[in-house]
N, C-alpha and C. Protein backbone atom coordinates (compact mmCIF):
# COMPACT_ATOMS: atom_id res chain seq x y z
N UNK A 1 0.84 -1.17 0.00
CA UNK A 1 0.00 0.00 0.00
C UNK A 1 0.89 1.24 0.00
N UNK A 2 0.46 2.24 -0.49
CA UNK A 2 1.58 3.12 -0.69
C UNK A 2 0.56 4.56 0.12
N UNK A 3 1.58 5.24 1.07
CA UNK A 3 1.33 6.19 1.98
C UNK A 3 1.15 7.60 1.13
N UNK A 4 -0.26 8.22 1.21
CA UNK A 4 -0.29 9.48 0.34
C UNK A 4 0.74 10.37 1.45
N UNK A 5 1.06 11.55 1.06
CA UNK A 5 2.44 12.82 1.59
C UNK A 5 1.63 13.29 2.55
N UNK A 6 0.08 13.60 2.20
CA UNK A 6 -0.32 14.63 3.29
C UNK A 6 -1.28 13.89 4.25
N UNK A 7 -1.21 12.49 4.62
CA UNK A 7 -1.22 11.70 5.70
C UNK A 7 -3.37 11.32 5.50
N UNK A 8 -3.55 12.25 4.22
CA UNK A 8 -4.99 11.19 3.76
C UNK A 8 -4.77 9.95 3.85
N UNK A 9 -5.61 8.86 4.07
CA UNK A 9 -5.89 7.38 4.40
C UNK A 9 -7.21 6.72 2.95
N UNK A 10 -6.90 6.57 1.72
CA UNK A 10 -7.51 6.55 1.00
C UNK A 10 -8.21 4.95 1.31
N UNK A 11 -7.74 4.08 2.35
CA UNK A 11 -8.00 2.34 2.26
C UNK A 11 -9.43 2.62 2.81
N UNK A 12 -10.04 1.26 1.81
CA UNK A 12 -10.92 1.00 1.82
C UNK A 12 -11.84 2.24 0.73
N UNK A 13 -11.51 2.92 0.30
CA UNK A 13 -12.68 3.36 -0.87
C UNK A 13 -13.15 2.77 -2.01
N UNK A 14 -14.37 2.58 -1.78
CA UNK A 14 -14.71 1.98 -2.75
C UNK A 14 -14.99 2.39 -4.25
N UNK A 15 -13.95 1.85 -5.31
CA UNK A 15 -14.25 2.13 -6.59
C UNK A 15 -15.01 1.58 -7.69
N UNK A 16 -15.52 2.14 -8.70
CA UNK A 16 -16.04 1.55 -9.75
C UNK A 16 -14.84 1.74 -11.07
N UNK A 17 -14.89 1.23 -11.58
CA UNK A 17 -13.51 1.48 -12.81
C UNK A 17 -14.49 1.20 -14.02
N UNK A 18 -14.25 2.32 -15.25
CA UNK A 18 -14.77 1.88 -16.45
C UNK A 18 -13.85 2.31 -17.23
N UNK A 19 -13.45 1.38 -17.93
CA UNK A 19 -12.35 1.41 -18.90
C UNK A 19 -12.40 0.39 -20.20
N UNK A 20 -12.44 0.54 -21.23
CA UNK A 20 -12.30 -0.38 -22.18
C UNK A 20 -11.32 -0.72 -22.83
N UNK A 21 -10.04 -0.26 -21.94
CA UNK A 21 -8.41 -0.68 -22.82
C UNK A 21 -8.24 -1.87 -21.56
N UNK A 22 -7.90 -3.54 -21.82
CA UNK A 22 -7.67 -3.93 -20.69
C UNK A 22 -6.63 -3.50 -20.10
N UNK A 23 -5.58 -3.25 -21.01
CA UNK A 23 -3.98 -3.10 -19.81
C UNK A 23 -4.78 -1.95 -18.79
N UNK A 24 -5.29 -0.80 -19.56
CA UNK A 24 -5.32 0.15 -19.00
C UNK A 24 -6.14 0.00 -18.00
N UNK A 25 -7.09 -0.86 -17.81
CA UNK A 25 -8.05 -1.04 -16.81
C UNK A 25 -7.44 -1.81 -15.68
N UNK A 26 -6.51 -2.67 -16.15
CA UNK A 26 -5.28 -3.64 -15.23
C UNK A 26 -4.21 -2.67 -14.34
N UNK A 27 -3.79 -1.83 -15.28
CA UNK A 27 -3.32 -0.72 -14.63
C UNK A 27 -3.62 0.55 -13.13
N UNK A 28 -5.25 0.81 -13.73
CA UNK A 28 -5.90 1.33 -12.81
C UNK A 28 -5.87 0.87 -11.90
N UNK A 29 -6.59 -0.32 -12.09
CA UNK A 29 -6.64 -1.45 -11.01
C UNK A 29 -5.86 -1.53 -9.87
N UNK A 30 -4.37 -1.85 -10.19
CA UNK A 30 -3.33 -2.54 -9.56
C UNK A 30 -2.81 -0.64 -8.85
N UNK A 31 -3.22 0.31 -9.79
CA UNK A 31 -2.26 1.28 -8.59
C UNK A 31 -3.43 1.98 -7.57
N UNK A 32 -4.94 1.96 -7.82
CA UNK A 32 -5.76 2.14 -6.84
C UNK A 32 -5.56 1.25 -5.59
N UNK A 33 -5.51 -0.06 -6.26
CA UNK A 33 -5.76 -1.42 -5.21
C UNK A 33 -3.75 -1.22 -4.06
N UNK A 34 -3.32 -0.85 -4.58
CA UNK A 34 -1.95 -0.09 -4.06
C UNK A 34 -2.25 0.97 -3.21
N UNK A 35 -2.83 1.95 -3.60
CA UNK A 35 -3.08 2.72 -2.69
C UNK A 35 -4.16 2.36 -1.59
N UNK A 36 -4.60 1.84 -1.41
CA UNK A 36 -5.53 0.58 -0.77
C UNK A 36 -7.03 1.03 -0.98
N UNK A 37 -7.42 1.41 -1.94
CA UNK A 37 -8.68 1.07 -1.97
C UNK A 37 -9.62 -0.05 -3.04
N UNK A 38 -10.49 -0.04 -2.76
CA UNK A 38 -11.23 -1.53 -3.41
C UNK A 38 -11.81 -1.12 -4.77
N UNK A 39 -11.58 -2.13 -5.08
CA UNK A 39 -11.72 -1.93 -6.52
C UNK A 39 -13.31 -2.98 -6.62
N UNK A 40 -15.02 -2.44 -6.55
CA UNK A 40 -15.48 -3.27 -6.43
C UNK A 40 -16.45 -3.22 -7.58
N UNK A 41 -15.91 -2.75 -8.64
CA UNK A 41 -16.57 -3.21 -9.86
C UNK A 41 -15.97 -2.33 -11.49
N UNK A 42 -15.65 -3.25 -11.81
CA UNK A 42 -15.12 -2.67 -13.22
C UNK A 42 -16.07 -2.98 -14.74
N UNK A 43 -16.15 -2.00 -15.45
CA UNK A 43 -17.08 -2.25 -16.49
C UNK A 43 -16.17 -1.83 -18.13
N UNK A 44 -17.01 -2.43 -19.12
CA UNK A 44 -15.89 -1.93 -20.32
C UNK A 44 -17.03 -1.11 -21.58
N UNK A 45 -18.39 -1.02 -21.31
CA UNK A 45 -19.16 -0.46 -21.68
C UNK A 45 -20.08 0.16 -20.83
N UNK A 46 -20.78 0.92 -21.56
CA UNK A 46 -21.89 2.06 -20.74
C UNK A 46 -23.35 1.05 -20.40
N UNK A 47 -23.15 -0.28 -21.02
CA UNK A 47 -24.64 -0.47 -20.24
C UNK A 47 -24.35 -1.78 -19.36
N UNK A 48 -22.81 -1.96 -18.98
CA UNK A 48 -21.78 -2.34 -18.40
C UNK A 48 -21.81 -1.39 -16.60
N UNK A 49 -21.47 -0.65 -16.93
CA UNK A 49 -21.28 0.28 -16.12
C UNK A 49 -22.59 1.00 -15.24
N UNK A 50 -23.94 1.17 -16.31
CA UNK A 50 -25.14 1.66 -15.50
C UNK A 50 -25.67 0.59 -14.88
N UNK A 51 -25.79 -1.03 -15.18
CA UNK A 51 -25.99 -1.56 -14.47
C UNK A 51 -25.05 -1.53 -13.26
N UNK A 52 -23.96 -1.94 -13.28
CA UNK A 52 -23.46 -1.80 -11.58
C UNK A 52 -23.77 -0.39 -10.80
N UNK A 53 -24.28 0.62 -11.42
CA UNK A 53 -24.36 1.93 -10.77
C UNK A 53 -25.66 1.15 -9.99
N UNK A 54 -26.68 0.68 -10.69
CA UNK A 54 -27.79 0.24 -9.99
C UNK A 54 -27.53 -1.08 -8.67
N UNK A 55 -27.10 -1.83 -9.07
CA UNK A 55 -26.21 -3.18 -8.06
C UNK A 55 -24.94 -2.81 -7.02
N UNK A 56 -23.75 -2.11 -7.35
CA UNK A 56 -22.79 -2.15 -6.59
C UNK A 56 -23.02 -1.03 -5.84
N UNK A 57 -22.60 -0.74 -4.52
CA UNK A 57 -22.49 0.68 -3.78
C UNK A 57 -20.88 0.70 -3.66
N UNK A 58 -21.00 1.89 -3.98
CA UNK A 58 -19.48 2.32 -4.03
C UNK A 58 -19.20 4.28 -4.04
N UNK A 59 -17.97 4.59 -3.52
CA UNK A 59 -17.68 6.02 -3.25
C UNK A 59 -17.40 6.66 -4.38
N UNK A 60 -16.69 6.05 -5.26
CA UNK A 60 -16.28 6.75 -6.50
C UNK A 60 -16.17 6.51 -7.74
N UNK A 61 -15.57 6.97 -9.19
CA UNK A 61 -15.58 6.23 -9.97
C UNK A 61 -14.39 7.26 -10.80
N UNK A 62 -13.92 5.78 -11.44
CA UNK A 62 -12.72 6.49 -12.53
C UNK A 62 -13.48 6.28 -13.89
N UNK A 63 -13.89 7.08 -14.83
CA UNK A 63 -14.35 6.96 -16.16
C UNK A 63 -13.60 7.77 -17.11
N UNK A 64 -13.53 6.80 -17.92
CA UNK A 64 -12.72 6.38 -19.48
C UNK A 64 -13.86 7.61 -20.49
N UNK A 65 -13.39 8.21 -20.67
CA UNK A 65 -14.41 9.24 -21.53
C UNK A 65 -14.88 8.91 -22.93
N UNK A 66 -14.09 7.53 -23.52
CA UNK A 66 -14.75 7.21 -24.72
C UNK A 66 -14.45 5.70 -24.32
N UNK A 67 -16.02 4.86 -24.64
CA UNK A 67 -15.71 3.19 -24.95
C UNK A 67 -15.89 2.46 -25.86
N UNK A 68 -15.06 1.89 -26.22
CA UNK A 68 -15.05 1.84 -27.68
C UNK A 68 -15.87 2.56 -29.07
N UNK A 69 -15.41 4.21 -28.87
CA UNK A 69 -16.35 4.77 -29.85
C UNK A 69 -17.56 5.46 -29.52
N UNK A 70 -18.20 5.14 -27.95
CA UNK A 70 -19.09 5.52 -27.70
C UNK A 70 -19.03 6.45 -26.19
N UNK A 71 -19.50 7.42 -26.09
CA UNK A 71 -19.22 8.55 -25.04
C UNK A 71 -20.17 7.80 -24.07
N UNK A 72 -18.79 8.15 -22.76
CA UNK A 72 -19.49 7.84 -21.36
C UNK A 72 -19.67 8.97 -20.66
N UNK A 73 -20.85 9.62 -21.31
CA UNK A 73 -21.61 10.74 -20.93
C UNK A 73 -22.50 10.44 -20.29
N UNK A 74 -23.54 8.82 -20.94
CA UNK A 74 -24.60 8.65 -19.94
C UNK A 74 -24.29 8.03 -18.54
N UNK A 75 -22.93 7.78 -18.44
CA UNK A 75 -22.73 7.36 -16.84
C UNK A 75 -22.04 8.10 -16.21
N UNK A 76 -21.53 9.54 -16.49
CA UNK A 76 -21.44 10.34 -15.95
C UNK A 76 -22.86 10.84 -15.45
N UNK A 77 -23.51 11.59 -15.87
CA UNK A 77 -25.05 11.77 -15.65
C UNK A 77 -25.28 10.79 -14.85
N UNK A 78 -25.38 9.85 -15.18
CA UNK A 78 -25.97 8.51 -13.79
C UNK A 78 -25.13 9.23 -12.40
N UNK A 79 -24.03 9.26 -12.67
CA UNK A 79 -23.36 9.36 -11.74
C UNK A 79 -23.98 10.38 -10.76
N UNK A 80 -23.70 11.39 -11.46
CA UNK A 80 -24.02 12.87 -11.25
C UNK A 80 -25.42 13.01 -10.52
N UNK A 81 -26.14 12.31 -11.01
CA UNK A 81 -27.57 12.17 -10.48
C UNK A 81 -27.72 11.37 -9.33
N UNK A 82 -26.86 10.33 -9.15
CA UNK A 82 -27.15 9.93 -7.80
C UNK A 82 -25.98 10.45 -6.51
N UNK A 83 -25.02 11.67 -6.99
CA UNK A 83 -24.44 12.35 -6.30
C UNK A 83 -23.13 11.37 -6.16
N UNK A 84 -22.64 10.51 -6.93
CA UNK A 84 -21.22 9.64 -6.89
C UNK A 84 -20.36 10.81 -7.79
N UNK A 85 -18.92 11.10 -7.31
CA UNK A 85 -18.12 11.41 -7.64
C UNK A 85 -17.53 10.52 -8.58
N UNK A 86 -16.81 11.37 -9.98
CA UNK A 86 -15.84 10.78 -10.45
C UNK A 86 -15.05 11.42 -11.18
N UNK A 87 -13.87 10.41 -11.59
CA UNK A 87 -12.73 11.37 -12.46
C UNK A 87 -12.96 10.84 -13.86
N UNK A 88 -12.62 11.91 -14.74
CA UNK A 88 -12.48 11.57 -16.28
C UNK A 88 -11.27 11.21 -16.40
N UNK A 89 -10.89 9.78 -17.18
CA UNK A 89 -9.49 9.47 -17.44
C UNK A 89 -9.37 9.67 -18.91
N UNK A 90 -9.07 10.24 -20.04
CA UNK A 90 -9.35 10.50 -21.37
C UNK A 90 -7.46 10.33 -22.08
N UNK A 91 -7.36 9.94 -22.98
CA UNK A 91 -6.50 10.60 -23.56
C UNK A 91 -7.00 12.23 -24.77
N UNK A 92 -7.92 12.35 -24.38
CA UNK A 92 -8.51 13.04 -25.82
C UNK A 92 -8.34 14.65 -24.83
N UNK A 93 -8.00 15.26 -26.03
CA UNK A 93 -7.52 17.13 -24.77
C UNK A 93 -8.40 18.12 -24.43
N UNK A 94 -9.60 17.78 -25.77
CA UNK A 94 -10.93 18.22 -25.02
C UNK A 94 -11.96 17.27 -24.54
N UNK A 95 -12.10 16.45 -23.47
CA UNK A 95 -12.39 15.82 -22.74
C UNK A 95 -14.20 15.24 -23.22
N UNK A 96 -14.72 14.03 -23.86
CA UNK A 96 -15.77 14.13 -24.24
C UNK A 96 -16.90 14.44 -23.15
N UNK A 97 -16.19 13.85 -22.23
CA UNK A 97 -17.57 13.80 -20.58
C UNK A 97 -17.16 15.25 -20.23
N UNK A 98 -18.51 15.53 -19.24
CA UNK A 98 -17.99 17.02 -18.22
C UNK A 98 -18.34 16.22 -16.79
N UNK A 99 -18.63 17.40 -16.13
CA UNK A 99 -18.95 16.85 -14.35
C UNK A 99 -17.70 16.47 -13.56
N UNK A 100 -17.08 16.04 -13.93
CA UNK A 100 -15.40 15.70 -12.93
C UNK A 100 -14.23 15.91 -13.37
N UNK A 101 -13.45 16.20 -12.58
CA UNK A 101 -12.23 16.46 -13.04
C UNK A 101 -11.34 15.39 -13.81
N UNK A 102 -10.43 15.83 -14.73
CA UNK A 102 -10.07 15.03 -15.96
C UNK A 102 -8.50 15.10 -15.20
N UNK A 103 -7.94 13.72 -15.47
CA UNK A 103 -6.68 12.83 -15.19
C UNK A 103 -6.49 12.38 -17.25
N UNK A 104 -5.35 13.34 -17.60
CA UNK A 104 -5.03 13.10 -19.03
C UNK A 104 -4.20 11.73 -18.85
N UNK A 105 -4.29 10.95 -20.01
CA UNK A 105 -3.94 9.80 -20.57
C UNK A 105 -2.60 10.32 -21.61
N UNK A 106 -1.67 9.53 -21.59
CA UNK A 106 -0.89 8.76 -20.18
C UNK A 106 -0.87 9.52 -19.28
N UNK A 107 -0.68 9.22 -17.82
CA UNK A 107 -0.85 9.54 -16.61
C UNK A 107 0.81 9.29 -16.16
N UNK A 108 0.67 10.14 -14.90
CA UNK A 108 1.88 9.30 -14.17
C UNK A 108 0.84 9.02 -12.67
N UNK A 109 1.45 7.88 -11.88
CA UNK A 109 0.51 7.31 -10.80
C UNK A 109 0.61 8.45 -9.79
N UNK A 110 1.10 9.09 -9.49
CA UNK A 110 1.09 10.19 -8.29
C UNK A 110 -0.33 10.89 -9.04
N UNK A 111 -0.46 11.53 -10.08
CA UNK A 111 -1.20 12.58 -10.84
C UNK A 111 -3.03 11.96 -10.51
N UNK A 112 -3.07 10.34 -10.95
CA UNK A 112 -4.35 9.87 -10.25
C UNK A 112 -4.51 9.52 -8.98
N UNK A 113 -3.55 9.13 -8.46
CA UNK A 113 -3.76 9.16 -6.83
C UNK A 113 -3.82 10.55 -6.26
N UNK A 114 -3.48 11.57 -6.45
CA UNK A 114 -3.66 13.00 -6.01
C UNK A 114 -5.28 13.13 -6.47
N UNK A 115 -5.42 13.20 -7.32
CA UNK A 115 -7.18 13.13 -7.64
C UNK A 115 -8.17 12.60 -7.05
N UNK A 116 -7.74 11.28 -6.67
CA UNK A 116 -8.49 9.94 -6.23
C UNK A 116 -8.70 10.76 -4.72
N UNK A 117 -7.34 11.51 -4.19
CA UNK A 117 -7.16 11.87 -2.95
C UNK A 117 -8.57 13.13 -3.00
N UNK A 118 -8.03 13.78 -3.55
CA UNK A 118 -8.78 15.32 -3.41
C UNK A 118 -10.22 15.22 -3.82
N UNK A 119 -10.43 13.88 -4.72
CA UNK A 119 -11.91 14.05 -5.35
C UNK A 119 -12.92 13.76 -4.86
N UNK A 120 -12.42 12.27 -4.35
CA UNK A 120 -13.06 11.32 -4.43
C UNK A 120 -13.16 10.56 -2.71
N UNK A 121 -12.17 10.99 -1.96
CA UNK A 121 -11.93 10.51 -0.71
C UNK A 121 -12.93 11.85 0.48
N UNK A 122 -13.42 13.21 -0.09
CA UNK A 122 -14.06 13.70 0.79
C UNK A 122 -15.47 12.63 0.93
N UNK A 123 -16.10 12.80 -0.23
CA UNK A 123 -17.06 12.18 -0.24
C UNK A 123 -17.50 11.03 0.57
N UNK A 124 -16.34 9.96 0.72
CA UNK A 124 -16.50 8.77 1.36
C UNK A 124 -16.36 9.43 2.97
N UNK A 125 -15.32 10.05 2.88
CA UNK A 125 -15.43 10.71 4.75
C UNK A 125 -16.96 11.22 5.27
N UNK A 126 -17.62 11.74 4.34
CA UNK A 126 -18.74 12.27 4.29
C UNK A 126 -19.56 11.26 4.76
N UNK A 127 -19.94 10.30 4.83
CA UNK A 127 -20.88 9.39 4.78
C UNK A 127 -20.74 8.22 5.60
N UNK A 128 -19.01 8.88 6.62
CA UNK A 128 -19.53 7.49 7.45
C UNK A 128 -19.52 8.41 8.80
């Protein structure tokens, strides 16, 4: 598990991951699940992804701004509507989704864990 600088405690948040590159979703994966939070549902399409919005409970979400071709706009909006935070992970420079803050593709791992920190970890403090 790797210690954020300014002594936030990100373990145990629960994530949703939508990504449709696998490395890249393997990637996410392995440096969230590093920083210790749970990784408790990953999707690679949008009707992938709105179903677990309905099934999984979870604090946050990392979204892939295009899946294969198709904008994950409507699960932002899901998101948005049931008040879940998330980050846009895009390589694209004008970002297709709005609503959360954008983590550009390639990344370096400090750049999404600082996000994950600031975005996504009030929220979960919030609620217990």
């Amino acid at each position: 598990m790797i210690a954020h600088p300014d002594g936030r405690d990100p373990t145990g948040l629960r994530l949703l991951v939508v990504e449709d590159d696998a490395l890249i979703l393997m990637l996410i994966e392995n440096l969230v699940t590093d920083l210790g939070c749970l990784v408790v549902g990953a999707a690679t399409t949008v009707p992938q992804a709105l179903e677990l919005l309905q099934t999984v409970p979870f604090d946050g979400a990392l979204l892939d701004g295009n899946l294969d071709g198709q904008t994950s706009e409507p699960i932002a909006h899901a998101l948005l509507d049931n008040g879940i935070p998330f980050i846009v992970v895009t390589g694209y420079r004008a970002p297709p989704v709005s609503g959360g803050p954008v983590v550009q593709k390639p990344f370096q791992n400090n750049e999404l864990q600082d996000q994950i920190i600031q975005h996504l970890l009030p929220r979960r403090n919030l609620q217990r």
